[in-house]
Each structure stands twice: as structure tokens, then as C-alpha cells.
N, C-alpha and C. Protein backbone atom coordinates (compact mmCIF):
# COMPACT_ATOMS: atom_id res chain seq x y z
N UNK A 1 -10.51 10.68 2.30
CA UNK A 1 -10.48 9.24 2.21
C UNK A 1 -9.88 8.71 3.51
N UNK A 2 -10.73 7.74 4.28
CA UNK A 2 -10.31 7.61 5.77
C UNK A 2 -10.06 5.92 5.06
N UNK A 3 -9.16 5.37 5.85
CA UNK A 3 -8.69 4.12 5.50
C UNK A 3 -8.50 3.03 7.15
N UNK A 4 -9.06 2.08 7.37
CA UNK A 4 -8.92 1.81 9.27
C UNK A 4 -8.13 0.38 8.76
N UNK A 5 -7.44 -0.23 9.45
CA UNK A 5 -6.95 -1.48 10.05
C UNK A 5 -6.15 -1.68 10.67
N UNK A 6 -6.16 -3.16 11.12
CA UNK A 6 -4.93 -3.43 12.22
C UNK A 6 -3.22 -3.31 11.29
N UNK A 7 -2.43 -3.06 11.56
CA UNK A 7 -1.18 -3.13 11.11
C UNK A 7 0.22 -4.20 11.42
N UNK A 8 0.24 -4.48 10.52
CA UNK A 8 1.62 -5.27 10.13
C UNK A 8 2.60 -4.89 10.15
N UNK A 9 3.45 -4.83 10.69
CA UNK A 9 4.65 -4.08 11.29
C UNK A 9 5.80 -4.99 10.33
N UNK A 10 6.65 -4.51 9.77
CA UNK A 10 7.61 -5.24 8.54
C UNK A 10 9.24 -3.68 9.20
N UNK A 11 10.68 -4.46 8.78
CA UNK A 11 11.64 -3.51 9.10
C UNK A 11 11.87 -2.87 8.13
N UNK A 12 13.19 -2.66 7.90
CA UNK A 12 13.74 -1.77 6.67
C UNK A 12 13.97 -1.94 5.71
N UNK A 13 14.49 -1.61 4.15
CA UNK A 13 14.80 -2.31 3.12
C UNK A 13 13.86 -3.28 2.50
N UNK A 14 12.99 -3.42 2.90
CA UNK A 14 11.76 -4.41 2.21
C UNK A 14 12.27 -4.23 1.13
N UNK A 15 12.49 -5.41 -0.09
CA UNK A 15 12.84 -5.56 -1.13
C UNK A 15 11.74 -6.25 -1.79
N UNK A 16 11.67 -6.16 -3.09
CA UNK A 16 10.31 -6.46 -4.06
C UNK A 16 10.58 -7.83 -3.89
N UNK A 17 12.14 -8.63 -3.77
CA UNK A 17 11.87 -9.92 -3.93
C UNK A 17 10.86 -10.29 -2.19
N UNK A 18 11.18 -9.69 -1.17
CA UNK A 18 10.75 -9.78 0.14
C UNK A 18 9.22 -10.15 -0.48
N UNK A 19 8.40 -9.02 -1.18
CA UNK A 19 6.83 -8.92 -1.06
C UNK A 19 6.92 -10.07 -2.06
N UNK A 20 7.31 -10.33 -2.82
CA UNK A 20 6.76 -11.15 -3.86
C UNK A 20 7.71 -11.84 -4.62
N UNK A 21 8.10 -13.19 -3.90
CA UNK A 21 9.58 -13.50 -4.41
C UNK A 21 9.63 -13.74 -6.22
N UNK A 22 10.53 -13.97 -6.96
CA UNK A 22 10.57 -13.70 -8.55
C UNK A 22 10.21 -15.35 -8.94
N UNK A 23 9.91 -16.18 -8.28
CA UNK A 23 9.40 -17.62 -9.06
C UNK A 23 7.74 -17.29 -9.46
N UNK A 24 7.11 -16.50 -9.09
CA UNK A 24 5.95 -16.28 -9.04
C UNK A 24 5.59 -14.94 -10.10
N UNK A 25 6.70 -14.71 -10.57
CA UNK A 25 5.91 -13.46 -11.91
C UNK A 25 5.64 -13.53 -12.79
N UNK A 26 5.24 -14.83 -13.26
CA UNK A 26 4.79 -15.00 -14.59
C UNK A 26 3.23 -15.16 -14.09
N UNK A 27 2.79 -14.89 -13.09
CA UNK A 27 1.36 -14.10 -13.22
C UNK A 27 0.87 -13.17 -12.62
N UNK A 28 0.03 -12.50 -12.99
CA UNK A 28 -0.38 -11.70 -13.38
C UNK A 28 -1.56 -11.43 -12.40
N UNK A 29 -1.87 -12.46 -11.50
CA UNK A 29 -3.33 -12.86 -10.79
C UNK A 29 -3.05 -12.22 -9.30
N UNK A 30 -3.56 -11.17 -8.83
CA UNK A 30 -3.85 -10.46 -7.97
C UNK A 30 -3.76 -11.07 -6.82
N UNK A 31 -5.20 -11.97 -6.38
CA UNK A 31 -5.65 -13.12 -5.48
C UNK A 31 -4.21 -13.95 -5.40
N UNK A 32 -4.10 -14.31 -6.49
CA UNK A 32 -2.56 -15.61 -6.58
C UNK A 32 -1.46 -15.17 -5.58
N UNK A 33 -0.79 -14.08 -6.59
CA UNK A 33 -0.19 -13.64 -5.72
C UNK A 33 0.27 -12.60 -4.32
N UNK A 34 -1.20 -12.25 -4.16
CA UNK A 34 -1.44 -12.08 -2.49
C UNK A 34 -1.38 -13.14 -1.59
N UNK A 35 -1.32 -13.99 -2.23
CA UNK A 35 -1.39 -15.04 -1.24
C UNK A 35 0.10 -15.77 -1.01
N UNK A 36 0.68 -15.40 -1.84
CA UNK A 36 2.24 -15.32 -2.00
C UNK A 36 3.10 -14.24 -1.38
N UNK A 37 2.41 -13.54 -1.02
CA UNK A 37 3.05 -11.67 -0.43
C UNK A 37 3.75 -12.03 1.21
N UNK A 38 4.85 -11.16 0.82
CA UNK A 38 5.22 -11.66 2.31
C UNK A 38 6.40 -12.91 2.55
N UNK A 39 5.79 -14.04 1.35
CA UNK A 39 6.35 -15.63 2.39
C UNK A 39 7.90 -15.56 2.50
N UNK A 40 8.55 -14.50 2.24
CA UNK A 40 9.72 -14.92 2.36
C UNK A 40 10.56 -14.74 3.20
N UNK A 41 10.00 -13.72 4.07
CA UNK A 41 9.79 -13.25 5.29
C UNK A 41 9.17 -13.66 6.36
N UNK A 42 7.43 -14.09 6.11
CA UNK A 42 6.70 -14.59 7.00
C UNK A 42 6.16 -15.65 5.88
N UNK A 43 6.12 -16.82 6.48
CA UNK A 43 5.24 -17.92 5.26
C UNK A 43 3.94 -17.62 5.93
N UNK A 44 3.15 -17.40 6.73
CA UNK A 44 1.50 -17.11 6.99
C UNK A 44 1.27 -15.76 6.89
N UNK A 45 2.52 -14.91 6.40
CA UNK A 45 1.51 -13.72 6.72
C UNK A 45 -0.11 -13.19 6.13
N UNK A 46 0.05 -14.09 4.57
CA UNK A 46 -1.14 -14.05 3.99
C UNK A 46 -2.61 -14.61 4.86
N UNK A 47 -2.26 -15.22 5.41
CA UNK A 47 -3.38 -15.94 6.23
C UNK A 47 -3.95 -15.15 7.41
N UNK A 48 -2.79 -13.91 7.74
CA UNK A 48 -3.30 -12.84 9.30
C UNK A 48 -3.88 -11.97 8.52
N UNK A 49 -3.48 -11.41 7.36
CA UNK A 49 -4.24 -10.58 6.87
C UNK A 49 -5.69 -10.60 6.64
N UNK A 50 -6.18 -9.15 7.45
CA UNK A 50 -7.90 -9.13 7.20
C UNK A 50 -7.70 -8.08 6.01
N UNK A 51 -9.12 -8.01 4.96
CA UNK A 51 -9.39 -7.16 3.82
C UNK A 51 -9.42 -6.01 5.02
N UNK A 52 -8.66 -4.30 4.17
CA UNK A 52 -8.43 -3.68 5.08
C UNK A 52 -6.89 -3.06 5.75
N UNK A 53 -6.26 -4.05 5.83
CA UNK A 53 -5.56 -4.07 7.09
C UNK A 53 -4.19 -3.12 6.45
N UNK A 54 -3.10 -3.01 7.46
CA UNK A 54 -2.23 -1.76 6.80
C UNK A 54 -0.91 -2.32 7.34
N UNK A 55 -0.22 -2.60 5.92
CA UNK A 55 1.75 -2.60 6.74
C UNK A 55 2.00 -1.37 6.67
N UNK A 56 2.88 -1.22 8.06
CA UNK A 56 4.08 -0.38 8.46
C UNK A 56 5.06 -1.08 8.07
N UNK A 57 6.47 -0.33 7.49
CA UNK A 57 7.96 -0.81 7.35
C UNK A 57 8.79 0.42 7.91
N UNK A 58 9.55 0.05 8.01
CA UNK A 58 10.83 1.52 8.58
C UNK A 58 11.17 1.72 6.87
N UNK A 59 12.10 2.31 6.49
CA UNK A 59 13.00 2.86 5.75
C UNK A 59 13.48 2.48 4.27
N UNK A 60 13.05 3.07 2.81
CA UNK A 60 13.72 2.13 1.37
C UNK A 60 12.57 0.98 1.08
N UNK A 61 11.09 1.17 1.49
CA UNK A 61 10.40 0.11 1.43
C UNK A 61 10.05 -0.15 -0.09
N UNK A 62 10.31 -1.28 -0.41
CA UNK A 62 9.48 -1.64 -1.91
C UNK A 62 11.12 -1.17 -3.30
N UNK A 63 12.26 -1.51 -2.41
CA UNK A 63 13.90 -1.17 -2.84
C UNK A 63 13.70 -2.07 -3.88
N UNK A 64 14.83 -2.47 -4.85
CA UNK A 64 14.97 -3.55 -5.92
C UNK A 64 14.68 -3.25 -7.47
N UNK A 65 13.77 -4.21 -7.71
CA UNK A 65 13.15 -4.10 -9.10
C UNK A 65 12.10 -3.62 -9.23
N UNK A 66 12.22 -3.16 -10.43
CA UNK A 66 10.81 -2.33 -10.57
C UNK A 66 9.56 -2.88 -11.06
N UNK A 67 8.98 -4.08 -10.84
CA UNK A 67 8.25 -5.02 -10.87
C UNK A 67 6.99 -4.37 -10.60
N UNK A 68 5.72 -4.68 -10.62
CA UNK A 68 4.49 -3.77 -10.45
C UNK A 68 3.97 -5.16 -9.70
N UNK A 69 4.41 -6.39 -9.71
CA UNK A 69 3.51 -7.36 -8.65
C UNK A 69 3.81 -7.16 -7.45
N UNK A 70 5.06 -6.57 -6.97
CA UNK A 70 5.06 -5.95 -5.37
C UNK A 70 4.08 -5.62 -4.72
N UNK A 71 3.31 -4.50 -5.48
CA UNK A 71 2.36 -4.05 -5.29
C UNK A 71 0.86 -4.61 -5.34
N UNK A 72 0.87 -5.01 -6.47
CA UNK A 72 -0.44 -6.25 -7.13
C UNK A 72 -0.40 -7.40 -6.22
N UNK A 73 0.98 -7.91 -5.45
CA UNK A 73 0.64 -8.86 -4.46
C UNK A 73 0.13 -8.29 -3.12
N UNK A 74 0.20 -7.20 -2.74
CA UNK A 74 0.12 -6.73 -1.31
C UNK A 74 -1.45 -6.28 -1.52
N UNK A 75 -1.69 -5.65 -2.41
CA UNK A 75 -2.87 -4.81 -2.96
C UNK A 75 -4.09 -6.56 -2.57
N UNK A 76 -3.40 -7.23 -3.43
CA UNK A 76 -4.32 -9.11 -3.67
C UNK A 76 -4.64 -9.43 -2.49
N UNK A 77 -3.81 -9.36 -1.54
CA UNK A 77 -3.53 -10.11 0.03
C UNK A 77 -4.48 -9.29 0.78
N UNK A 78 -5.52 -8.05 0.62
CA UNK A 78 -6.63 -7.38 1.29
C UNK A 78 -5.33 -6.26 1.77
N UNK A 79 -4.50 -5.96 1.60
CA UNK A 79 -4.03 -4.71 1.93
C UNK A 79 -4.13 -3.69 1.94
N UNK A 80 -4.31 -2.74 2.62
CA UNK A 80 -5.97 -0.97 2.14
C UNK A 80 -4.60 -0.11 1.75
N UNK A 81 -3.60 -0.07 2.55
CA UNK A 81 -2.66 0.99 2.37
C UNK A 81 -1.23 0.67 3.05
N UNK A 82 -0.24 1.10 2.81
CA UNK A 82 1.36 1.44 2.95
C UNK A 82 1.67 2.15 4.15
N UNK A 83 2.32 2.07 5.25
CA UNK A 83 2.76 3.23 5.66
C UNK A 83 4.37 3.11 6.05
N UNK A 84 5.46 3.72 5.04
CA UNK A 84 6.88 3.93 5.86
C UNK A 84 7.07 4.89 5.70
N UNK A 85 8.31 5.01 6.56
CA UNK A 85 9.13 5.77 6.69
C UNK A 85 9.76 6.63 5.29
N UNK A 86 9.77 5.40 4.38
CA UNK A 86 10.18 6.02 2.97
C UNK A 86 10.22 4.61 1.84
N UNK A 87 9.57 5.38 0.65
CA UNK A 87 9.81 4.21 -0.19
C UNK A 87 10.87 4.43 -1.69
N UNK A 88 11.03 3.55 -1.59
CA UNK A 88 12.07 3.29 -3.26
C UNK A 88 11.03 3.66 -4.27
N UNK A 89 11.67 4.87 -4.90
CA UNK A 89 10.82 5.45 -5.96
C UNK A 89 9.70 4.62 -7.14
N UNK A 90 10.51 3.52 -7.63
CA UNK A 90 9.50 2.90 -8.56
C UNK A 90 8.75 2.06 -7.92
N UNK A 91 8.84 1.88 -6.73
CA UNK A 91 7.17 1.26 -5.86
C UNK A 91 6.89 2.59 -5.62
N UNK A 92 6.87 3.18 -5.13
CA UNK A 92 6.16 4.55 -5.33
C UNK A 92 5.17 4.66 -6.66
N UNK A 93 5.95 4.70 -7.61
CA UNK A 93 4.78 4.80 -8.08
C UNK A 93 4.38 3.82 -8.80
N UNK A 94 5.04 2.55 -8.89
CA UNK A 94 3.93 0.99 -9.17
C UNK A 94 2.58 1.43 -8.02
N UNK A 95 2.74 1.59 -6.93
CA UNK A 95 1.61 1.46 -5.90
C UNK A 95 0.96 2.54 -6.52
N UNK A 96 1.27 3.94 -6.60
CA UNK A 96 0.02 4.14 -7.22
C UNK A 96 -1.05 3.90 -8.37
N UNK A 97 0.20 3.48 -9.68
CA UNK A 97 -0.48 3.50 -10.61
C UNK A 97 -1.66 2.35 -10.67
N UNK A 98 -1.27 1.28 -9.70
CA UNK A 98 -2.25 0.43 -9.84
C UNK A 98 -3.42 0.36 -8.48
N UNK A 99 -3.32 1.52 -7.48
CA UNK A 99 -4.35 1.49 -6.90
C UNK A 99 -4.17 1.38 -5.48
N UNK A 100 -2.92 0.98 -5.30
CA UNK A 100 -2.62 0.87 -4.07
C UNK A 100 -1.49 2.51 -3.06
N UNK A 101 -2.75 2.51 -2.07
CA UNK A 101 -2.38 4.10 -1.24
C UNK A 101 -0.89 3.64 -0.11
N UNK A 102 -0.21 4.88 -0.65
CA UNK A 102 1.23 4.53 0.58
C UNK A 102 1.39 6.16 0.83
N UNK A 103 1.66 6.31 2.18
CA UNK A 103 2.16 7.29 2.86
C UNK A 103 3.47 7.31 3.26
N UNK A 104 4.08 8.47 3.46
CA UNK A 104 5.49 8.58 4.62
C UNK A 104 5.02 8.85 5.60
N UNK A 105 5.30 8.12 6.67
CA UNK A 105 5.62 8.97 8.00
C UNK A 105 7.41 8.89 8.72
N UNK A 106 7.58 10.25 9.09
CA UNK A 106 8.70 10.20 9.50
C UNK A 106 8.90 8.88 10.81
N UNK A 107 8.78 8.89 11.29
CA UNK A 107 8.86 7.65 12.48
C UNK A 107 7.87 6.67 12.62
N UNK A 108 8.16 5.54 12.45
CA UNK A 108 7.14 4.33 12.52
C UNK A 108 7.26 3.53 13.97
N UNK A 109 8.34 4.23 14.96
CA UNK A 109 8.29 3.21 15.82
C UNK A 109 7.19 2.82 17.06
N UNK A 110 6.88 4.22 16.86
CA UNK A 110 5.09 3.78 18.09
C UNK A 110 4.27 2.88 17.29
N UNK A 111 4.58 2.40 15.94
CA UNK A 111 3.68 1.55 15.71
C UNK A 111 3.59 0.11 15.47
N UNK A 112 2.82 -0.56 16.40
CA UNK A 112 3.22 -2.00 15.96
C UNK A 112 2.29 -2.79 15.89
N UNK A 113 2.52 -4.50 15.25
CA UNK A 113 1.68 -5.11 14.92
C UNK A 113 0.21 -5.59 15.82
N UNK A 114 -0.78 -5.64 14.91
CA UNK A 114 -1.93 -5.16 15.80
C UNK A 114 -2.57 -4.20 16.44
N UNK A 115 -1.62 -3.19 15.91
CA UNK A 115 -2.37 -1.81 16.21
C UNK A 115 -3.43 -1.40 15.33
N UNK A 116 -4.38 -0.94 16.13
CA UNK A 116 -5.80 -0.58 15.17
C UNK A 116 -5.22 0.94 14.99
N UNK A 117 -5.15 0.81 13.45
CA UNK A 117 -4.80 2.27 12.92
C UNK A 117 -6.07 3.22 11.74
N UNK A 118 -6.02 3.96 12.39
CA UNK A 118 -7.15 5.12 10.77
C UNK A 118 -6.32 5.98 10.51
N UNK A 119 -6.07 6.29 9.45
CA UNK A 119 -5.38 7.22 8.46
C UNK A 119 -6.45 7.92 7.65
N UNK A 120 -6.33 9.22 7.74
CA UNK A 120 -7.40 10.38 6.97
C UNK A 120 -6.29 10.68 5.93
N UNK A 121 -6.15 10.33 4.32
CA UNK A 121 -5.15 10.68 3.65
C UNK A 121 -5.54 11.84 3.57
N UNK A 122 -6.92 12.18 3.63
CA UNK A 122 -7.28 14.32 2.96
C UNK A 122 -6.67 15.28 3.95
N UNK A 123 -6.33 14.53 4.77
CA UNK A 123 -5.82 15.70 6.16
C UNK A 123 -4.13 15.15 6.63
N UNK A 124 -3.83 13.83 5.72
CA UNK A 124 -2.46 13.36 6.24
C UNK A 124 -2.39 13.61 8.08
N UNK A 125 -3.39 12.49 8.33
CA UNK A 125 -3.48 12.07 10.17
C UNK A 125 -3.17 10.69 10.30
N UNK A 126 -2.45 9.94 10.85
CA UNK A 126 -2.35 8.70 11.27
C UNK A 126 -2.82 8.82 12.39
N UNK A 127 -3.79 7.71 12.95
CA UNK A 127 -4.16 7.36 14.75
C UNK A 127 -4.02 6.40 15.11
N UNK A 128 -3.33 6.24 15.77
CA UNK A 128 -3.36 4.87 16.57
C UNK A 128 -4.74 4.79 17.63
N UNK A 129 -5.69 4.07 17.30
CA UNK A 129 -6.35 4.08 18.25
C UNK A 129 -6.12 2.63 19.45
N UNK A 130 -5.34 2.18 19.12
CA UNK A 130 -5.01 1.34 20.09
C UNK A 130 -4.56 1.76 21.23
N UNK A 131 -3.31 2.65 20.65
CA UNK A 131 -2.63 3.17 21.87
C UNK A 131 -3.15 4.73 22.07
N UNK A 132 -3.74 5.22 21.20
CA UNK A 132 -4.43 6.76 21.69
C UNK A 132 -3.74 7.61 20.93
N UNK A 133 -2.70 7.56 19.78
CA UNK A 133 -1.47 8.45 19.37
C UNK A 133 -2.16 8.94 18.26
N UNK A 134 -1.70 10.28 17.73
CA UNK A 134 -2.02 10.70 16.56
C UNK A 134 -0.69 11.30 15.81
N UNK A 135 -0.10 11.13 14.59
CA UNK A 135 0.85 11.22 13.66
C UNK A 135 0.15 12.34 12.36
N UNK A 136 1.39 13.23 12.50
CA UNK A 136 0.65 13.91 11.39
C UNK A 136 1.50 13.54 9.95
N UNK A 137 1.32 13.74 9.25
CA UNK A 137 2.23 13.57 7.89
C UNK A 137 1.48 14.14 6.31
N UNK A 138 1.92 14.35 5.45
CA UNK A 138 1.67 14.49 4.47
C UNK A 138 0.21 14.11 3.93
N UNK A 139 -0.42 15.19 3.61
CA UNK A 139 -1.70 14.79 2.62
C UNK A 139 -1.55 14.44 1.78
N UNK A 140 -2.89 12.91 1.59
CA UNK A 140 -2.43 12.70 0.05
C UNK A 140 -2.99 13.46 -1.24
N UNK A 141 -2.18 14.07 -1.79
CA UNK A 141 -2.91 14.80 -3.33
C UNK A 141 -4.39 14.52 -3.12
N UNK A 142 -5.24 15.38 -3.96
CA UNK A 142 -6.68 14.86 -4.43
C UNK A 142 -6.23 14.30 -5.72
N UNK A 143 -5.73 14.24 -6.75
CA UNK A 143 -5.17 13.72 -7.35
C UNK A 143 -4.68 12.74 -7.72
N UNK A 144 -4.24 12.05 -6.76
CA UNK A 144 -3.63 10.63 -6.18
C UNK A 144 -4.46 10.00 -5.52
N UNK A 145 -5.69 10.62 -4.63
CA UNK A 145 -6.67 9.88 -4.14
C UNK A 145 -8.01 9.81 -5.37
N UNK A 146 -7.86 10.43 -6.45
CA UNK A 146 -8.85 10.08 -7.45
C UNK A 146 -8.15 8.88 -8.16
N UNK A 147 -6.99 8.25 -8.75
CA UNK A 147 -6.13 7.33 -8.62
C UNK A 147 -6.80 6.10 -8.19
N UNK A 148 -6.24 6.07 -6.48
CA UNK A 148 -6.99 5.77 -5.54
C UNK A 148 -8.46 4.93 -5.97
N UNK A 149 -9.48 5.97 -5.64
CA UNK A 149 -10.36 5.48 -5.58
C UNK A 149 -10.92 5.11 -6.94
N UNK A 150 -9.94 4.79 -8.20
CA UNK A 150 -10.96 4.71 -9.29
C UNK A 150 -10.53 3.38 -9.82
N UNK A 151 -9.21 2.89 -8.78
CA UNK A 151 -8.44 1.66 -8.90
C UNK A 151 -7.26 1.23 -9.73
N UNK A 152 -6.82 2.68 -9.83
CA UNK A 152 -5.15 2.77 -10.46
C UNK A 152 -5.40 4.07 -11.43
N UNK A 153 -4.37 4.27 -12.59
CA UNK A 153 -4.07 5.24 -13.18
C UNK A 153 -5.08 4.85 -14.43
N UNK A 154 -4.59 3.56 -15.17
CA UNK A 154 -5.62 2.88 -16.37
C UNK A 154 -6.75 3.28 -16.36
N UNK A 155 -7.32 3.02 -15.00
CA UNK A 155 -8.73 3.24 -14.65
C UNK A 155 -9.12 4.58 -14.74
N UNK A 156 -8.60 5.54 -14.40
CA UNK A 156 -8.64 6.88 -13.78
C UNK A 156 -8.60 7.64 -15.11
N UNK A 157 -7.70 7.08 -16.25
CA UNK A 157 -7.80 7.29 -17.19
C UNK A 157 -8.60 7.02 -18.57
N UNK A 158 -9.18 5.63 -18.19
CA UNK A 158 -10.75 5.52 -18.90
C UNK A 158 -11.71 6.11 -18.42
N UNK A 159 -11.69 6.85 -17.56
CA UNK A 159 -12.82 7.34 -17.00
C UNK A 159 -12.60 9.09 -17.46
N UNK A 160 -11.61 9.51 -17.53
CA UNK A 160 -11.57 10.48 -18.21
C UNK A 160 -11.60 10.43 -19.58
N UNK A 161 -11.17 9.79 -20.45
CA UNK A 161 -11.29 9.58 -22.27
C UNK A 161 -13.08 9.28 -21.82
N UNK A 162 -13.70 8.81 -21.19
CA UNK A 162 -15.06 8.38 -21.02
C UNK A 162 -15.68 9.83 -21.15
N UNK A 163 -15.58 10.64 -20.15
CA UNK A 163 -16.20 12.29 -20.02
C UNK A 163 -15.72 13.21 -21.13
N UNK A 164 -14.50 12.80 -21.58
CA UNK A 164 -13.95 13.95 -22.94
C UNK A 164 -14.97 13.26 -24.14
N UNK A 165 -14.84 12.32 -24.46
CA UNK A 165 -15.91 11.75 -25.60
C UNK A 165 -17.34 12.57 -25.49
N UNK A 166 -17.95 12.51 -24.12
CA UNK A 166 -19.00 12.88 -24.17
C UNK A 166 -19.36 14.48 -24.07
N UNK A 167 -18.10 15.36 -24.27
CA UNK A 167 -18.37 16.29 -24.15
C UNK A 167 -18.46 16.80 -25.29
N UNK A 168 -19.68 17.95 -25.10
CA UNK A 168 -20.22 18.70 -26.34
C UNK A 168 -19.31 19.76 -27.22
């Protein structure tokens, strides 16, 4: 699973209220609150974002509450994938369960905003093709990229009760 966009460069500690401040969780709406992602930090960042595109953070990204719109807002806002340094366990796995791909890489600092980046999760490669760099890091599971591509865990999991039913 190859993933390309320009990147958003964000620092350390990203906190769930950061992606998606708490006046806004009484919904539930993807679009809504992507368009909310970010403002508390950046009020336009929703507006730079292309479908695609990829934040970088340094260190504890997605810290706080264990809220699943962190994710559902960044995922809403055209966000393809995650990349820090390290994340706070229950965005860890809010992002996966609902569809959204995050990596570690040990050092984020060659990378910055507007860098055209491709990430191969089957081979765990980051490239900068802006600047020419290549980052190796962690593959993602096949496992986690069936997840992934089936648009969270729910999903991944109707689709299996779907094939057990039909088996003879």
C-alpha cells in the first residue's frame, strides 16, 4: 500500500483537544469535523489540506483523551496517513480502528511542510521526494493494512462475518 502527499509538519504533544477541540463532539460527521481539525493550532489548516496529503508531528502525538473524533476529524479533512515520531496509545489505535494509517518514524526532522512524501507501508519506506531522502521504518502489518483498506475494523469485520456465512 503506497500512500503520496505533500506534508504538514505539526510539533510535539499534539493533544486530541489540538486535532479536534471538545465543543465539537457531539458529532459524529466526518466532513464536519475535518473541517474543524487542526483550528486550534492553525484556524486554515483545513483549507491547505489536499485529499491525500500527510501530517508529520515529533513526539506523544494524538496524547489526552481517548476520543475516536481525533482521528475521524483528520481522517474527514482528506488526510491519507500519520507520520510521528510516536503516538499516545489510544490514538493508536482509534486511528486504526477507524481507518486511518499512522506510522513511527524515529526522526521527523528532515521533514517539512510541503514536502512531497510516498510512504510504501508493505516495505515501511518513507521518501521524500522533494528533497531526494529515503527513511526506513517499520512495516505496516498486512493485517492492519487489510483494516486499512476496508475502512476501519467494523468494516473489516463485516466483511469477514460476510465470507464465514457463506462458507460451506
Amino acid at each position: 500500500m503506497v500512500i503520496k502527499g505533500r506534508a504538514h509538519k505539526f510539533g510535539i504533544n499534539i493533544n486530541t483537544d489540538d486535532i479536534i477541540a471538545a465543543k465539537y463532539l457531539d458529532s459524529q460527521d466526518a466532513k464536519f469535523l475535518g473541517s474543524k481539525c487542526m483550528e486550534n493550532i492553525d484556524q486554515d489548516f483545513y483549507k491547505r489540506v489536499k485529499q491525500g496529503d500527510i501530517i508529520v508531528a515529533g513526539k506523544n502525538f494524538g496524547c489526552g483523551s481517548s476520543r475516536e473524533h481525533a482521528p475521524w476529524a483528520i481522517k474527514g479533512c482528506g488526510v491519507s496517513l500519520v507520520i510521528a515520531e510516536s503516538f499516545a496509545r489510544i490514538f493508536f489505535r482509534n486511528a486504526i480502528n477507524i481507518g486511518l494509517p499512522i506510522i513511527e518514524l524515529n526522526d521527523v526532522n528532515g521533514l517539512v511542510d510541503e514536502d512531497l512524501l510516498e510512504v510504501d507501508l508493505s516495505e515501511g519506506i518513507v521518501k521524500n521526494l522533494t528533497k531526494k531522502n529515503i527513511y526506513k521504518t517499520q512495516a505496516f502489518p498486512v493485517f492492519l493494512q487489510e483494516f486499512i483498506s476496508q475502512g476501519g475494523l467494523i468494516n473489516w469485520i463485516k466483511l469477514k462475518e460476510g465470507r464465514c456465512k457463506n462458507v460451506s
